[in-house]
C-alpha atoms as a PDB file:
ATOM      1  CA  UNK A   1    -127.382   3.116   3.314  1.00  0.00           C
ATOM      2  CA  UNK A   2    -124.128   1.394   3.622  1.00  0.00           C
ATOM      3  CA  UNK A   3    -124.482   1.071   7.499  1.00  0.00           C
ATOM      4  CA  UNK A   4    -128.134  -0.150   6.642  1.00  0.00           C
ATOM      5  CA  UNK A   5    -127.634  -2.996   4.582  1.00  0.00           C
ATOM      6  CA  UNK A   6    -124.295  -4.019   6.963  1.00  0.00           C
ATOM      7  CA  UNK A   7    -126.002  -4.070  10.464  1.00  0.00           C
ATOM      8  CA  UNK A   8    -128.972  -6.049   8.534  1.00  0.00           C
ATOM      9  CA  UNK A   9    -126.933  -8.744   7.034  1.00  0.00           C
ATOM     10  CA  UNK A  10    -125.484  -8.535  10.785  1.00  0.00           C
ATOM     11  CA  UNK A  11    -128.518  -9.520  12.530  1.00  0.00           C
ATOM     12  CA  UNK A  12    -129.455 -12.506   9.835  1.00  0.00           C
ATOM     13  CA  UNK A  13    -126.018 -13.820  11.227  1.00  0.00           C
ATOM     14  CA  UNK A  14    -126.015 -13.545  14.368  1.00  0.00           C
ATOM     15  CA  UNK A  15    -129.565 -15.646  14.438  1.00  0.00           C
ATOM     16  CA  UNK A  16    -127.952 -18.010  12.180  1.00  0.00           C
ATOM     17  CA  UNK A  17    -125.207 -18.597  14.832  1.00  0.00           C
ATOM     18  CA  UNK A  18    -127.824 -18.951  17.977  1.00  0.00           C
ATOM     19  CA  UNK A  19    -129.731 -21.514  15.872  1.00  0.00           C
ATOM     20  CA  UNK A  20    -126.537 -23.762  15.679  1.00  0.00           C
ATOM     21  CA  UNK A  21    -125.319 -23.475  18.971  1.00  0.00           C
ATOM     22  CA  UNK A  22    -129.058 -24.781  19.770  1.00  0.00           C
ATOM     23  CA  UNK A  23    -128.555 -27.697  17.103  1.00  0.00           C
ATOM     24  CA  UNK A  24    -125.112 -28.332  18.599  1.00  0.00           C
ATOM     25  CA  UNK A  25    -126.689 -28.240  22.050  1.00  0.00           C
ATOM     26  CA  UNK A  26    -129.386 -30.825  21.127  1.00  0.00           C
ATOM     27  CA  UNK A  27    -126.841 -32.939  19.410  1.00  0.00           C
ATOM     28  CA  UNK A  28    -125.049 -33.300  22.160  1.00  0.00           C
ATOM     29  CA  UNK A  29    -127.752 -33.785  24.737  1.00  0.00           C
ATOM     30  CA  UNK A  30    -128.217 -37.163  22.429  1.00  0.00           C
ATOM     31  CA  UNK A  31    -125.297 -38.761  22.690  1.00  0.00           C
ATOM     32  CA  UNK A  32    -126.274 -40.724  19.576  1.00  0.00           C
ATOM     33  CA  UNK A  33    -122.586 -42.365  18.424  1.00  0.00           C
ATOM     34  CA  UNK A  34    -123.683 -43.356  14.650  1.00  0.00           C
ATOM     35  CA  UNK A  35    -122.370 -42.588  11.982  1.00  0.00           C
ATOM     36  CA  UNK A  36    -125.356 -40.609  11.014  1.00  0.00           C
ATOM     37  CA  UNK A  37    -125.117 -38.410  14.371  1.00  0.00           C
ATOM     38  CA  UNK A  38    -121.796 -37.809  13.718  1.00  0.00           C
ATOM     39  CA  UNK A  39    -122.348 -35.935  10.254  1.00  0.00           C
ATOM     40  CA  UNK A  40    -125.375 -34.203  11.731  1.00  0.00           C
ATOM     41  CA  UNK A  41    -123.329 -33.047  14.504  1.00  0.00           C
ATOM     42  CA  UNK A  42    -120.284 -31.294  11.769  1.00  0.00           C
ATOM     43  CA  UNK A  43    -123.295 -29.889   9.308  1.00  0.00           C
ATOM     44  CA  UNK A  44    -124.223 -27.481  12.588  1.00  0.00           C
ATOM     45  CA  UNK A  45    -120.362 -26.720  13.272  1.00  0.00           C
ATOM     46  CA  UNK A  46    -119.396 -26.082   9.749  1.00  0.00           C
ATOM     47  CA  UNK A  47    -122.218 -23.099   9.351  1.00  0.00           C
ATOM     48  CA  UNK A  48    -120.784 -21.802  12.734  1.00  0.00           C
ATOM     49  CA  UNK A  49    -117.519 -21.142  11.489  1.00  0.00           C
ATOM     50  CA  UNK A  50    -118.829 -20.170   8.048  1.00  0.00           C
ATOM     51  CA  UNK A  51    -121.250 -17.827  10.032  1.00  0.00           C
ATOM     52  CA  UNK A  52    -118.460 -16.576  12.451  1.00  0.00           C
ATOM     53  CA  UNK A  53    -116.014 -15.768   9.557  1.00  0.00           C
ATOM     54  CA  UNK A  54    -118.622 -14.174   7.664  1.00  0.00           C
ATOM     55  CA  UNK A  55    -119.405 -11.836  10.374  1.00  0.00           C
ATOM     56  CA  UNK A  56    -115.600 -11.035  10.955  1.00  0.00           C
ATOM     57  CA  UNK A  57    -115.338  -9.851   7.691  1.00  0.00           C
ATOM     58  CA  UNK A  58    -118.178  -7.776   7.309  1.00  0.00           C
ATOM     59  CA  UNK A  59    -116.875  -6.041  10.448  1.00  0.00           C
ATOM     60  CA  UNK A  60    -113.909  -5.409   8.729  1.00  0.00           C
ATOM     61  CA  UNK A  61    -115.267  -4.457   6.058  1.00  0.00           C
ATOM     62  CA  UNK A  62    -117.548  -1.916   7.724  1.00  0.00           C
ATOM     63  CA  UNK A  63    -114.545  -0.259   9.632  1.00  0.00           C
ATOM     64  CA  UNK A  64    -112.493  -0.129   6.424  1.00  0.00           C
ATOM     65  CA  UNK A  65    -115.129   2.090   4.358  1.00  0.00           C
ATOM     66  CA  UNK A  66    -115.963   4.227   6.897  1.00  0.00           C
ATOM     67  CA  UNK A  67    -113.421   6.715   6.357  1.00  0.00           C
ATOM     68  CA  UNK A  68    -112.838   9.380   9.077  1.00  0.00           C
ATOM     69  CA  UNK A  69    -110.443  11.753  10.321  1.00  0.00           C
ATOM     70  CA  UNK A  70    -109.221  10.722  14.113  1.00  0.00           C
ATOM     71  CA  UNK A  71    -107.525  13.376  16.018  1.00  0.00           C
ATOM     72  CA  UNK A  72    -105.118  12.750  18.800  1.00  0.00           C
ATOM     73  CA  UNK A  73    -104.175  15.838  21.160  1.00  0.00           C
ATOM     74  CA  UNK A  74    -101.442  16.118  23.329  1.00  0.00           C
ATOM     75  CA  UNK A  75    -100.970  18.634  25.481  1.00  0.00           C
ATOM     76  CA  UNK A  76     -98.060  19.980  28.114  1.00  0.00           C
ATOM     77  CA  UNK A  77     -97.056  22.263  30.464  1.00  0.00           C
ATOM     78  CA  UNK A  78     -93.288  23.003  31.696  1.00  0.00           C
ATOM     79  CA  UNK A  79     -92.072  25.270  34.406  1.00  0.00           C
ATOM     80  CA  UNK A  80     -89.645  27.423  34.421  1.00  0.00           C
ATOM     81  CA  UNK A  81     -88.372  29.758  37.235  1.00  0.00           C
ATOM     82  CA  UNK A  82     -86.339  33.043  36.175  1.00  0.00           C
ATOM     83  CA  UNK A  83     -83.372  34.457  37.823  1.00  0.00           C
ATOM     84  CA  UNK A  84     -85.746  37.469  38.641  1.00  0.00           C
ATOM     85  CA  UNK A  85     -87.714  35.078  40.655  1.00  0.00           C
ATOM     86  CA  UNK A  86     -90.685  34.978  38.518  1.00  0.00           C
ATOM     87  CA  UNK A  87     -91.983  31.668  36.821  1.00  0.00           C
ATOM     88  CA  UNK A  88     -92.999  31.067  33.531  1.00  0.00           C
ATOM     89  CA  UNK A  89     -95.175  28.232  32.002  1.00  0.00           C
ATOM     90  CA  UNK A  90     -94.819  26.888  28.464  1.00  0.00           C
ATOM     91  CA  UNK A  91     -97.259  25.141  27.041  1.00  0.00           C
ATOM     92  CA  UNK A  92     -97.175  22.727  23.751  1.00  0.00           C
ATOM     93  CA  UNK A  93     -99.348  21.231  21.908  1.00  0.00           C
ATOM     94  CA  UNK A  94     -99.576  17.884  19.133  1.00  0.00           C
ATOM     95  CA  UNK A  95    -102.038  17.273  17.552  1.00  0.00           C
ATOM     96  CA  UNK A  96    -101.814  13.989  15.394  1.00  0.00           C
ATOM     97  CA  UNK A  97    -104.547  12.821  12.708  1.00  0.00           C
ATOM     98  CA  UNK A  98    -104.226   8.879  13.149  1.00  0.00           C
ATOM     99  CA  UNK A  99    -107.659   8.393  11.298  1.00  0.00           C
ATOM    100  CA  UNK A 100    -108.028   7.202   7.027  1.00  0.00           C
ATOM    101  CA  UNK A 101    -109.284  10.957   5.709  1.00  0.00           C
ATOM    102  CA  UNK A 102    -108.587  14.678   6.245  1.00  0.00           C
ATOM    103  CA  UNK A 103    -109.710  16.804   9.092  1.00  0.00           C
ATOM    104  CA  UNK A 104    -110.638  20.417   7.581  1.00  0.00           C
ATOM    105  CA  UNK A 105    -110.827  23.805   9.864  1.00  0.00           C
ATOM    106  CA  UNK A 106    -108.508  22.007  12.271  1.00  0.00           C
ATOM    107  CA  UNK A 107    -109.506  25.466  15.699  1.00  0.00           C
ATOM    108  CA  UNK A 108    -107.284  24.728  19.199  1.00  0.00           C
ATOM    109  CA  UNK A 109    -108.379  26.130  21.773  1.00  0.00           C
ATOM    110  CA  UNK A 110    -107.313  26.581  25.266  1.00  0.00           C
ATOM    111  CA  UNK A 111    -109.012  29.047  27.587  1.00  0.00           C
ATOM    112  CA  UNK A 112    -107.963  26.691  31.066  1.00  0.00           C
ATOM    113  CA  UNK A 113    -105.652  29.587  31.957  1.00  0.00           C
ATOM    114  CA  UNK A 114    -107.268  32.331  34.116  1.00  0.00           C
ATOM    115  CA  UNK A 115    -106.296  35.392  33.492  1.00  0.00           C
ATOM    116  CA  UNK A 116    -106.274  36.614  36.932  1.00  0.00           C
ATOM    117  CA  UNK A 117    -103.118  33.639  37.740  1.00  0.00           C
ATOM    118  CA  UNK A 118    -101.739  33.652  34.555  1.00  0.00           C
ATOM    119  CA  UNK A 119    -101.016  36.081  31.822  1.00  0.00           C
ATOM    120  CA  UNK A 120     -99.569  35.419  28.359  1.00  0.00           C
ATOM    121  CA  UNK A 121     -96.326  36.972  27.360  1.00  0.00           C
ATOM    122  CA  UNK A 122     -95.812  35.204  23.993  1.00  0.00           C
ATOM    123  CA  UNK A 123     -98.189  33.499  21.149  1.00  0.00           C
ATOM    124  CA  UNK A 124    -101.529  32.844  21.237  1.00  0.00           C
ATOM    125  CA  UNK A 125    -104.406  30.475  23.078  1.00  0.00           C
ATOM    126  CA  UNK A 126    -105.763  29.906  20.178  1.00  0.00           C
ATOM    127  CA  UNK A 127    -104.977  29.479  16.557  1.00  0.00           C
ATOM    128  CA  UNK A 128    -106.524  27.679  13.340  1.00  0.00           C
ATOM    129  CA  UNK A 129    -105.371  25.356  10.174  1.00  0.00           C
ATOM    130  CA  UNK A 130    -106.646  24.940   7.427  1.00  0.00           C
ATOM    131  CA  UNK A 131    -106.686  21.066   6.965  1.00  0.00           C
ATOM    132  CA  UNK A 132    -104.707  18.031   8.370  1.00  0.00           C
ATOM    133  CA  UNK A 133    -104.425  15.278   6.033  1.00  0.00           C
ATOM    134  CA  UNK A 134    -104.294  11.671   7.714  1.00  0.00           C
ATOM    135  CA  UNK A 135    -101.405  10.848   9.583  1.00  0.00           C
ATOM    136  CA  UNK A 136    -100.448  14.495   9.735  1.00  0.00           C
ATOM    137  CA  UNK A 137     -99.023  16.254  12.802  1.00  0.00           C
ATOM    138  CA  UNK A 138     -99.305  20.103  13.645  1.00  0.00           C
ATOM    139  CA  UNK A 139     -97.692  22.011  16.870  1.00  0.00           C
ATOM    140  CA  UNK A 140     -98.722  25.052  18.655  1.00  0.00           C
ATOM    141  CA  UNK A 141     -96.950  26.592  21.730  1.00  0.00           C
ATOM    142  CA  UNK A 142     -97.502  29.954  23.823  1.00  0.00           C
ATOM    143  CA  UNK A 143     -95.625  31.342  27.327  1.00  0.00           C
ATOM    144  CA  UNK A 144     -97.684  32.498  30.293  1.00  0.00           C
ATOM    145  CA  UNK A 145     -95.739  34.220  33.160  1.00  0.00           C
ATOM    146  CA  UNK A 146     -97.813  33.148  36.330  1.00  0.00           C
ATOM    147  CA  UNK A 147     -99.415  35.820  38.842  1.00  0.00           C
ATOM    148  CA  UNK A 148    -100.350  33.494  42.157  1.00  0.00           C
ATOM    149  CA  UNK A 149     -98.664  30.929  44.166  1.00  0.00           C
ATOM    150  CA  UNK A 150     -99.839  27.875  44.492  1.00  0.00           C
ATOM    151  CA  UNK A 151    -100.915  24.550  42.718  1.00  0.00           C
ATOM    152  CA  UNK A 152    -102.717  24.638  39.353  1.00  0.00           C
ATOM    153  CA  UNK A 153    -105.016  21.771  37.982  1.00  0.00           C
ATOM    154  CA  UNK A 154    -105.322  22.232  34.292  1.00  0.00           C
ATOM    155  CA  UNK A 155    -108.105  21.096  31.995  1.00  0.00           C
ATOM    156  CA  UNK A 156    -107.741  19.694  28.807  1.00  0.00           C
ATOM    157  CA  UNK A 157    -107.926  21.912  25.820  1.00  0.00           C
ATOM    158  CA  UNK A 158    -110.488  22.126  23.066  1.00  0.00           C
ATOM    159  CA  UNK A 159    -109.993  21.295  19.394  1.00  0.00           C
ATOM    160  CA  UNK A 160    -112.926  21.085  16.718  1.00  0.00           C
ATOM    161  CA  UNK A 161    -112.616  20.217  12.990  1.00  0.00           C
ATOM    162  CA  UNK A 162    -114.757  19.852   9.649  1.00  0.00           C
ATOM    163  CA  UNK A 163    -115.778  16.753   8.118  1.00  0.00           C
ATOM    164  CA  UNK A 164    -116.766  17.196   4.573  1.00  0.00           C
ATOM    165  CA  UNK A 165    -119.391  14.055   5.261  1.00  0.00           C
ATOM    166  CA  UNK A 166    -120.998  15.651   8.569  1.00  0.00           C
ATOM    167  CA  UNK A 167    -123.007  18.695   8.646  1.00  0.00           C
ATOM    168  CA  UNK A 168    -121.908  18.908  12.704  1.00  0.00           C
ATOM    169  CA  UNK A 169    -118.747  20.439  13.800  1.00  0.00           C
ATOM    170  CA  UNK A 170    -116.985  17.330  15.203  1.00  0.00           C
ATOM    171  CA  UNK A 171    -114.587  17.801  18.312  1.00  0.00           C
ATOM    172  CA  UNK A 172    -111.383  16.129  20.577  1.00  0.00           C
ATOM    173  CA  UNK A 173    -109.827  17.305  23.493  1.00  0.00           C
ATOM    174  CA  UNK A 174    -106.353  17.303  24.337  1.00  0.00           C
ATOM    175  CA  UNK A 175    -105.155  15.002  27.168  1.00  0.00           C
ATOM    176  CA  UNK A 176    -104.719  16.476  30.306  1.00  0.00           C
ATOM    177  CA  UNK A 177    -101.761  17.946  32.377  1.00  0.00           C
ATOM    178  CA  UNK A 178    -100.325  17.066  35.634  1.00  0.00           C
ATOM    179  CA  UNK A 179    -100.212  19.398  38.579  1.00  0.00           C
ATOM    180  CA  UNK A 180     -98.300  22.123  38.950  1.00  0.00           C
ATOM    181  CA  UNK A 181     -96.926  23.589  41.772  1.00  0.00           C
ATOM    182  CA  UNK A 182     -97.076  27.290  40.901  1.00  0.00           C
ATOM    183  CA  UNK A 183     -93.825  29.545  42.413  1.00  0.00           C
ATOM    184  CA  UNK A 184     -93.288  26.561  45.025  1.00  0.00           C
ATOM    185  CA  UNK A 185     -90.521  27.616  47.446  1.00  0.00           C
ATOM    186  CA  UNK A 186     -86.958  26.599  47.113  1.00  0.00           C
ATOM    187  CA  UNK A 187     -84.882  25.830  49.940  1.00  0.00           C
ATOM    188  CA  UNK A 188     -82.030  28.133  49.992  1.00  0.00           C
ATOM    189  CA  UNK A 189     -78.563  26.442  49.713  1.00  0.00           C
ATOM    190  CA  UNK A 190     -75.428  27.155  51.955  1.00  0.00           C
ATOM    191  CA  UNK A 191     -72.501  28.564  49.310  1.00  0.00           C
ATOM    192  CA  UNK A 192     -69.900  26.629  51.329  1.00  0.00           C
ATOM    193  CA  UNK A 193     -71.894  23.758  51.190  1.00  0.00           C
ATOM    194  CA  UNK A 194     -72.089  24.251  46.952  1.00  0.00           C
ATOM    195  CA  UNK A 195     -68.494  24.858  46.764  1.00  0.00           C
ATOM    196  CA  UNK A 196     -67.357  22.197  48.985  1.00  0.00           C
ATOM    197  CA  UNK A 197     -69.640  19.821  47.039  1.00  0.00           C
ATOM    198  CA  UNK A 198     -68.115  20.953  43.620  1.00  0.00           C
ATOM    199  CA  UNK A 199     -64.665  20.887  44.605  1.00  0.00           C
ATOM    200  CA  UNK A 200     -64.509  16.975  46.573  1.00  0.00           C
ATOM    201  CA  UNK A 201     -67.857  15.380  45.003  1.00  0.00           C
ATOM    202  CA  UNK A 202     -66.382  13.512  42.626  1.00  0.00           C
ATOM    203  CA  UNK A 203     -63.677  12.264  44.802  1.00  0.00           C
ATOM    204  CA  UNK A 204     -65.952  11.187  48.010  1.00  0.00           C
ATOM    205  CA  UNK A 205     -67.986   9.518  44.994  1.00  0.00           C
ATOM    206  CA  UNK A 206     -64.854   7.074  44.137  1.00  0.00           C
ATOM    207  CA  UNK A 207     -63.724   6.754  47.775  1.00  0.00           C
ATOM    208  CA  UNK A 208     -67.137   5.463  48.590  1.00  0.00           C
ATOM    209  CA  UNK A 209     -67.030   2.785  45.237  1.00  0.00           C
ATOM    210  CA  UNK A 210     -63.478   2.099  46.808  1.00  0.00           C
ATOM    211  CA  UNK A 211     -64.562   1.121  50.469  1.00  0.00           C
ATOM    212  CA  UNK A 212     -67.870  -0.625  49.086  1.00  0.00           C
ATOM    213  CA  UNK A 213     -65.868  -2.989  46.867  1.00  0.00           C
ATOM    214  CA  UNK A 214     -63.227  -3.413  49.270  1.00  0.00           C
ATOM    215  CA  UNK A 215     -66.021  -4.783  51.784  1.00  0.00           C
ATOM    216  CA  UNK A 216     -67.725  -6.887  49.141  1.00  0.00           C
ATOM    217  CA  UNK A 217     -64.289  -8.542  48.945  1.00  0.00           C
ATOM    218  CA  UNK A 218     -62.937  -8.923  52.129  1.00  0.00           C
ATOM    219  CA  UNK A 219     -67.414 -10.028  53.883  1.00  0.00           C
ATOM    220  CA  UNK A 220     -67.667 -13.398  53.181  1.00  0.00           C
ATOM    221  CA  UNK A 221     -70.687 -14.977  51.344  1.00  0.00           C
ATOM    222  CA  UNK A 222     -73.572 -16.813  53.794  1.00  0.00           C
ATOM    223  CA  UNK A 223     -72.559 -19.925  52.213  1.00  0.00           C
ATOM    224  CA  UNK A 224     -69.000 -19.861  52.938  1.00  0.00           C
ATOM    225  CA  UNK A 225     -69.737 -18.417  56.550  1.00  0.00           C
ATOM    226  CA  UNK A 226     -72.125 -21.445  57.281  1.00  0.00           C
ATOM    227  CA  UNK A 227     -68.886 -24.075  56.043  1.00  0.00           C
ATOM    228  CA  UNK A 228     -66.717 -22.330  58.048  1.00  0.00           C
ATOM    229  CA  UNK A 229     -69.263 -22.582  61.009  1.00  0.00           C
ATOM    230  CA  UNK A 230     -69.759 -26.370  60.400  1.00  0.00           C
ATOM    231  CA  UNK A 231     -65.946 -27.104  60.387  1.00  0.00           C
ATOM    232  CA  UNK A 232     -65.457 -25.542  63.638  1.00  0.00           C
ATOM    233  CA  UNK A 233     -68.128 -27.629  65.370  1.00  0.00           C
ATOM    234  CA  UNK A 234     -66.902 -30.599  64.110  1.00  0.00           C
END
């Protein structure tokens, strides 16, 4: 095929380049200074660069027809803690196609959440589209309400598509989330405390700007200090 012909033509190259470096090496190992040694010597280092460029651009080239879906999965988890004390997690997911062609049967999956810590109050773990064209984005979300305390460690999620080219079911995972610290105790706050710090915290805030400028007036610099230090001992 295609691939065939491009890793072949590859190969012929990449000989042609080690067979002038050794005729460069040679040259060199010479030291002839004629004129004659002098055109033998560019002859080598002209085919190099033709050779290099040649091989640049059938890279290219080979990356350019081969025209896949690439898909990009981002996944996340936020806490929030209700006024009833329990916690719920929501999780969201991206998924971007930043390849040249469309991904078909686009199936997320995330079974990471046990159901004996977590269990799902709204949407769905799962859920399927039906293509996404290249440099398409879809978004899924669902809401667990967790069971036990402590920290969690999730995995990344699956995601598996169609390629119309591939007889295999081709996959991606979503990138992974950080920690979480599942119905972590909060330190309970004195109501005096929160009242006296929403009546006078903006005013201790400007009092303490006041005092710090007024000191960053009246200290003098190190510089100064030193002249001043001189002058006395003289």
């Amino acid at each position: 095929g295609v691939v065939s012909n491009i890793i072949f033509v590859l190969v012929g190259r990449f000989h042609e380049l080690r067979k002038s470096i050794a005729d460069l090496h040679r040259i060199r190992i010479s030291k002839i200074q004629t004129t004659t040694s002098n055109t033998t010597m560019a002859i080598p280092l002209a085919k190099l660069l033709i050779s290099a460029m040649t091989v640049f651009i059938l890279v290219s080239v080979s990356f350019a027809t081969s025209e896949t879906p690439f898909l990009v999965v981002h996944k996340k988890a936020t806490l929030n803690r209700l006024k009833s004390g329990a916690e719920r997690v929501l999780v969201s997911f991206d998924i971007y196609n930043q390849g040249s062609a469309t991904a078909y049967d686009v199936t997320l999956t995330d079974n990471t959440w046990i159901k004996k810590t977590f269990e799902l109050v709204d949407g769905n773990k799962s859920r399927t589209w039906e293509r996404l064209d290249a440099g398409g984005i879809v978004s899924h979300s669902f809401e667990l309400e967790a069971k036990v305390k402590g920290p969690f460690y999730g995995a990344p999620a699956l995601v598996t598509f169609r390629v119309p080219t591939k007889a295999v079911l081709q996959q991606a995972y979503s990138t992974p989330i950080l920690p979480l610290n599942i119905l972590a105790d909060i330190p309970p706050m004195d109501p005096l405390a929160l009242r006296v710090l929403a009546k006078y915290g903006s005013l201790v805030s400007v009092i303490s700007m006041v005092v710090l400028f007024v000191y960053l007036i009246a200290t003098p610099s190190k510089p100064n200090a030193a002249k001043a230090g001189s002058k006395k001992k003289r």
